[in-house]
Protein backbone atom coordinates (compact mmCIF):
# COMPACT_ATOMS: atom_id res chain seq x y z
CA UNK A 1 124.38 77.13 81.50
CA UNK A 2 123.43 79.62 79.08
CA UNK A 3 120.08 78.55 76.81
CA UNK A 4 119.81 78.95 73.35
CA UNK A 5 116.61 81.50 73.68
CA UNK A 6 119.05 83.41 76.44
CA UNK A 7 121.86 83.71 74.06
CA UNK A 8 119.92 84.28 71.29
CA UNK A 9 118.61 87.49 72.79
CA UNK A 10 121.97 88.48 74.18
CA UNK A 11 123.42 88.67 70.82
CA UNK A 12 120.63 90.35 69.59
CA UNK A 13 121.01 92.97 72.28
CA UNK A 14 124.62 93.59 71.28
CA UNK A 15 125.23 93.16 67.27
CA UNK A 16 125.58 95.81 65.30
CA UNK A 17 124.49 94.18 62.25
CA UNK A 18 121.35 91.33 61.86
CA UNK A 19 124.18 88.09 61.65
CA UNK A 20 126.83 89.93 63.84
CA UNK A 21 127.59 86.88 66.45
CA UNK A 22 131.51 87.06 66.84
CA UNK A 23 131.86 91.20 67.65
CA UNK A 24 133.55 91.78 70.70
CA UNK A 25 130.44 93.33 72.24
CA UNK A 26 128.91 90.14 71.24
CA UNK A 27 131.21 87.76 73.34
CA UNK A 28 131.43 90.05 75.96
CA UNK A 29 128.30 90.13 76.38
CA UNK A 30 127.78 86.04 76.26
CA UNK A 31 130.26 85.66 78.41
CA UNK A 32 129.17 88.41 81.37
CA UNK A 33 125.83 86.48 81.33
CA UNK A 34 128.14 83.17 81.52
CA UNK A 35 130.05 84.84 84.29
CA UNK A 36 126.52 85.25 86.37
CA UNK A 37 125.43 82.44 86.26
CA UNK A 38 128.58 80.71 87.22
CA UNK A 39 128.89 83.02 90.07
CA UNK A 40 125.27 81.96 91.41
CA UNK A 41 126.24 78.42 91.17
CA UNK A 42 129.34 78.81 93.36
CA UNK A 43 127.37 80.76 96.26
CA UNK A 44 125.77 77.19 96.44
CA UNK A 45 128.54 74.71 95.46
CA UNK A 46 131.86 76.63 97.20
CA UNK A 47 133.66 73.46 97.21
CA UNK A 48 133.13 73.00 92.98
CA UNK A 49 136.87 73.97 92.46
CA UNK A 50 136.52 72.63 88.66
CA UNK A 51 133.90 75.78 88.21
CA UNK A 52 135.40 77.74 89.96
CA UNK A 53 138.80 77.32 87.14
CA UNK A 54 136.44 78.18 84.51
CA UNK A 55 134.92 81.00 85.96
CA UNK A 56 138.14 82.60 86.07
CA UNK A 57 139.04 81.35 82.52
CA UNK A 58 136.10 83.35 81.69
CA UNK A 59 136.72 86.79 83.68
CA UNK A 60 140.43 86.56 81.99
CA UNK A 61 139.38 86.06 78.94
CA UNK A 62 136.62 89.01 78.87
CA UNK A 63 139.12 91.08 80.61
CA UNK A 64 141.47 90.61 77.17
CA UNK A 65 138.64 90.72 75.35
CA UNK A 66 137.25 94.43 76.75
CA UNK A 67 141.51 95.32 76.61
CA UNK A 68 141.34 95.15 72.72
CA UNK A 69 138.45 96.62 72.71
CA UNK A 70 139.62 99.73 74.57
CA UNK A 71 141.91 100.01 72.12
CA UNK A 72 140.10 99.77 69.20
CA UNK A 73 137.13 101.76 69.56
CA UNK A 74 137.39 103.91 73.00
CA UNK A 75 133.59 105.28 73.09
CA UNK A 76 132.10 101.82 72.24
CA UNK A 77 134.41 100.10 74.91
CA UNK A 78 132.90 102.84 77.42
CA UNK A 79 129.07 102.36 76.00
CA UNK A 80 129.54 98.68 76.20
CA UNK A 81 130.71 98.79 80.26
CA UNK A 82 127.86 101.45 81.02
CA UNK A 83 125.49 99.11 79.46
CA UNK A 84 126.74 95.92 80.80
CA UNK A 85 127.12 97.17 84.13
CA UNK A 86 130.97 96.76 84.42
CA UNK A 87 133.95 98.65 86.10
């Protein structure tokens, strides 16, 4: 679970403007951290199948996300994966 200080600086990171919190490179951001930390909790819990739903909830709905976002605005969706660490 993401905390509010955590999230707070991950939107920071990625907003373009000082009370951006809904751009794409927002959420994808918020939810790659989500994504981590879900990940390091299954390594421990492999039998949490319930988690292990929403983590892939998650990676589906970044992968949509990062889709339109390739379409939209090609250099950004390639600055955004260099920075996040992605593909």
């Amino acid at each position: 679970m993401l905390t509010t200080n955590t999230k707070k600086r991950i939107i920071k990171e990625h907003a373009t403007t000082e009370k951006d919190t809904g751009s794409v490179p927002v959420q994808v951001g918020v939810i790659t951290r989500q994504i981590e930390e879900l990940t390091k909790h299954l390594k421990k819990h492999a039998k949490d199948n319930h988690s292990r739903r929403g983590l892939l909830m998650m990676v589906g709905k970044r992968r949509r996300l990062l889709a339109y976002f390739e379409k939209k605005d090609p250099k950004g969706h390639k600055a955004l994966l260099k920075k996040l660490g992605l593909k």
